[in-house]
Protein backbone atom coordinates (compact mmCIF):
# COMPACT_ATOMS: atom_id res chain seq x y z
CA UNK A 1 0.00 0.00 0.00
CA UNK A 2 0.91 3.25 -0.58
CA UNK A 3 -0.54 6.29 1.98
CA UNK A 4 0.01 9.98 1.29
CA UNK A 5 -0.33 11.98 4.65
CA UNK A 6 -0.52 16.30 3.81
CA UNK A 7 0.13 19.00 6.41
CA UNK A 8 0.40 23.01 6.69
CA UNK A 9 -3.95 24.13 5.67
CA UNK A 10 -5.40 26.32 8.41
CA UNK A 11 -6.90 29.48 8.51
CA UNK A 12 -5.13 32.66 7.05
CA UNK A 13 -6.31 36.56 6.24
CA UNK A 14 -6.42 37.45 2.33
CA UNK A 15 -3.01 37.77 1.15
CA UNK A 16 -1.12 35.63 3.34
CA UNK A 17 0.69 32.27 2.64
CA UNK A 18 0.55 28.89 3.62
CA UNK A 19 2.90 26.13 2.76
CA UNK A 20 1.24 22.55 2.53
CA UNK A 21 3.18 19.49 2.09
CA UNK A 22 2.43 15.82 1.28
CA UNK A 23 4.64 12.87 2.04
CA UNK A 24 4.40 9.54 0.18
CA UNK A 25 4.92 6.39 1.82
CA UNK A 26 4.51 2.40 2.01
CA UNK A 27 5.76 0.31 -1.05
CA UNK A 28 6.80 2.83 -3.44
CA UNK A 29 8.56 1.50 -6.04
CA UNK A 30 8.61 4.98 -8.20
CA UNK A 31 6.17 8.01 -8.34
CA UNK A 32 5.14 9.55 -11.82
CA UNK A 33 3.36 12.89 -11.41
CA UNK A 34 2.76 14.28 -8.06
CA UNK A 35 -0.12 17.16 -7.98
CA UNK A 36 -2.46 18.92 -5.56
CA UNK A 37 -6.07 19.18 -5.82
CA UNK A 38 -9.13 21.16 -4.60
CA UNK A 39 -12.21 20.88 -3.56
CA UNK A 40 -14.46 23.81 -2.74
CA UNK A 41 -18.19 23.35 -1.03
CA UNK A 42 -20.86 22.34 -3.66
CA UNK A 43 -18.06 22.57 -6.55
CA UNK A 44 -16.37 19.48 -8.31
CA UNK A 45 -12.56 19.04 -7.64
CA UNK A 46 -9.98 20.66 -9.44
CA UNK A 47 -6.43 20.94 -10.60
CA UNK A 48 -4.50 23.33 -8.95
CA UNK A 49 -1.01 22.23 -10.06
CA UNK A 50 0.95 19.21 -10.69
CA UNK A 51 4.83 18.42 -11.10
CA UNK A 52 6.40 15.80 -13.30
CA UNK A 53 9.20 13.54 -11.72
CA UNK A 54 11.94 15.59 -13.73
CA UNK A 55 10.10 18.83 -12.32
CA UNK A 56 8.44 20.15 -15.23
CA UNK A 57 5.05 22.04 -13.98
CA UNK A 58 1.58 23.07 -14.70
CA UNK A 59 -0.61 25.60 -13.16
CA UNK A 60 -4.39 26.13 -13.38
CA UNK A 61 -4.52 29.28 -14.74
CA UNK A 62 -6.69 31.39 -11.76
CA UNK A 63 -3.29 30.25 -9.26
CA UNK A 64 -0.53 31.05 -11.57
CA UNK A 65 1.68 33.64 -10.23
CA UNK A 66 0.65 33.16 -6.91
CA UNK A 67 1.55 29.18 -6.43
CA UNK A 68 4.42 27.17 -6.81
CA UNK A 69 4.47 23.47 -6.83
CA UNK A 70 7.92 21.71 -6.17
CA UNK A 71 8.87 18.20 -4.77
CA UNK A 72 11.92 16.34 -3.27
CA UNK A 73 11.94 12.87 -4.89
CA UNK A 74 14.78 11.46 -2.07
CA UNK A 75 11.46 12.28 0.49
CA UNK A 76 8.89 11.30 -2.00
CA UNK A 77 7.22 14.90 -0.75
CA UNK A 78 5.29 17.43 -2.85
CA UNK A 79 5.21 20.87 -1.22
CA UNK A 80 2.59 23.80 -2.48
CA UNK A 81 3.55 27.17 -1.81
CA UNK A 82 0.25 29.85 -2.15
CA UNK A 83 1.10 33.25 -1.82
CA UNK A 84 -1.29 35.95 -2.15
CA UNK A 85 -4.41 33.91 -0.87
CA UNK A 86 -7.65 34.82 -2.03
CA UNK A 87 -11.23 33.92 -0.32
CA UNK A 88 -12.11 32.15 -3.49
CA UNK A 89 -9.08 30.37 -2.38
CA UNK A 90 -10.66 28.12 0.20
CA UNK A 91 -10.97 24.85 -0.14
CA UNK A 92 -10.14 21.27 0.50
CA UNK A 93 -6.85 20.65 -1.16
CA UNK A 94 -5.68 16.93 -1.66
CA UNK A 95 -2.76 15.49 -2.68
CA UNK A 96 -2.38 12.83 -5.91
CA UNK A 97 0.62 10.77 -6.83
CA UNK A 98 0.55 8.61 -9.52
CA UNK A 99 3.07 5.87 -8.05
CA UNK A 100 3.83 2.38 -8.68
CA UNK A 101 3.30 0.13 -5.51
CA UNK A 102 5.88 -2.90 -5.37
CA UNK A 103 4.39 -5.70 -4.63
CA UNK A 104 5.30 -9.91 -3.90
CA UNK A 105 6.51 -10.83 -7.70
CA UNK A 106 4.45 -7.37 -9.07
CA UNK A 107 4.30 -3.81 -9.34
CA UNK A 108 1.11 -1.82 -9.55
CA UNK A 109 0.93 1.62 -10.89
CA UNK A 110 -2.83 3.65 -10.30
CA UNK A 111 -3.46 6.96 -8.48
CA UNK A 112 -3.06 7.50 -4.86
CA UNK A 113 -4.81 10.72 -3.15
CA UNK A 114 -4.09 11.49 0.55
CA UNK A 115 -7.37 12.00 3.02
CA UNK A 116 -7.18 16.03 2.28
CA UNK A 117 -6.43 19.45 4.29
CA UNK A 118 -8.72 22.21 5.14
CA UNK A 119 -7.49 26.00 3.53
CA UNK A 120 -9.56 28.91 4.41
CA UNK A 121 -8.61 32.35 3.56
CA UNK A 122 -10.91 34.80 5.19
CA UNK A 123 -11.73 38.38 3.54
């Protein structure tokens, strides 16, 4: 198995930062694409960024500028760095890792999300 645990969400004023991070762990054999996730109340989830195992990066385009996505493959972690919070901000934000899970005699690549961290960004 393969568990992804995040950390730093809480409650900030508009135009602060927060730094969340997400550690992989279990039987990793490798990790493809790391990426964070959101979630606001009565809205489907949504890419906020993600990060390719060489480091090459992607934004959703109402965050860019403002986030930056990087990872340390030695710690299998993926850190988010939001500057300039906004209310519209808030959110859920879960971590994904597309990993592949060694097993007995197998490996088994499929998408792993971690159990999500509350951001809210108050006006």
């Amino acid at each position: 198995q393969v568990q992804l645990v995040e950390s730093g969400g809480g409650l900030v004023q508009a135009g602060g930062s927060l730094r969340l991070s997400c550690a992989a762990s279990g039987s990793i054999f490798s990790i493809n694409d790391m990426g964070w996730y959101r979630q606001a109340p009565g809205k489907q989830r949504e890419l906020v960024a993600v990060i390719t195992s060489v480091g090459s990066t992607n934004y959703a385009d109402s965050v860019k500028g403002r986030f930056t996505i990087s990872r340390d493959n030695a710690k299998n972690t993926v850190y988010l760095q939001m500057n300039s919070l906004k209310p519209e901000d808030t959110a859920v934000y879960y971590c994904n890792a597309d990993a592949v899970e060694r097993r007995p005699g197998s490996y088994y690549l499929r998408d792993y999300w971690g159990q999500g961290t509350q951001v809210t960004v108050s006006s």
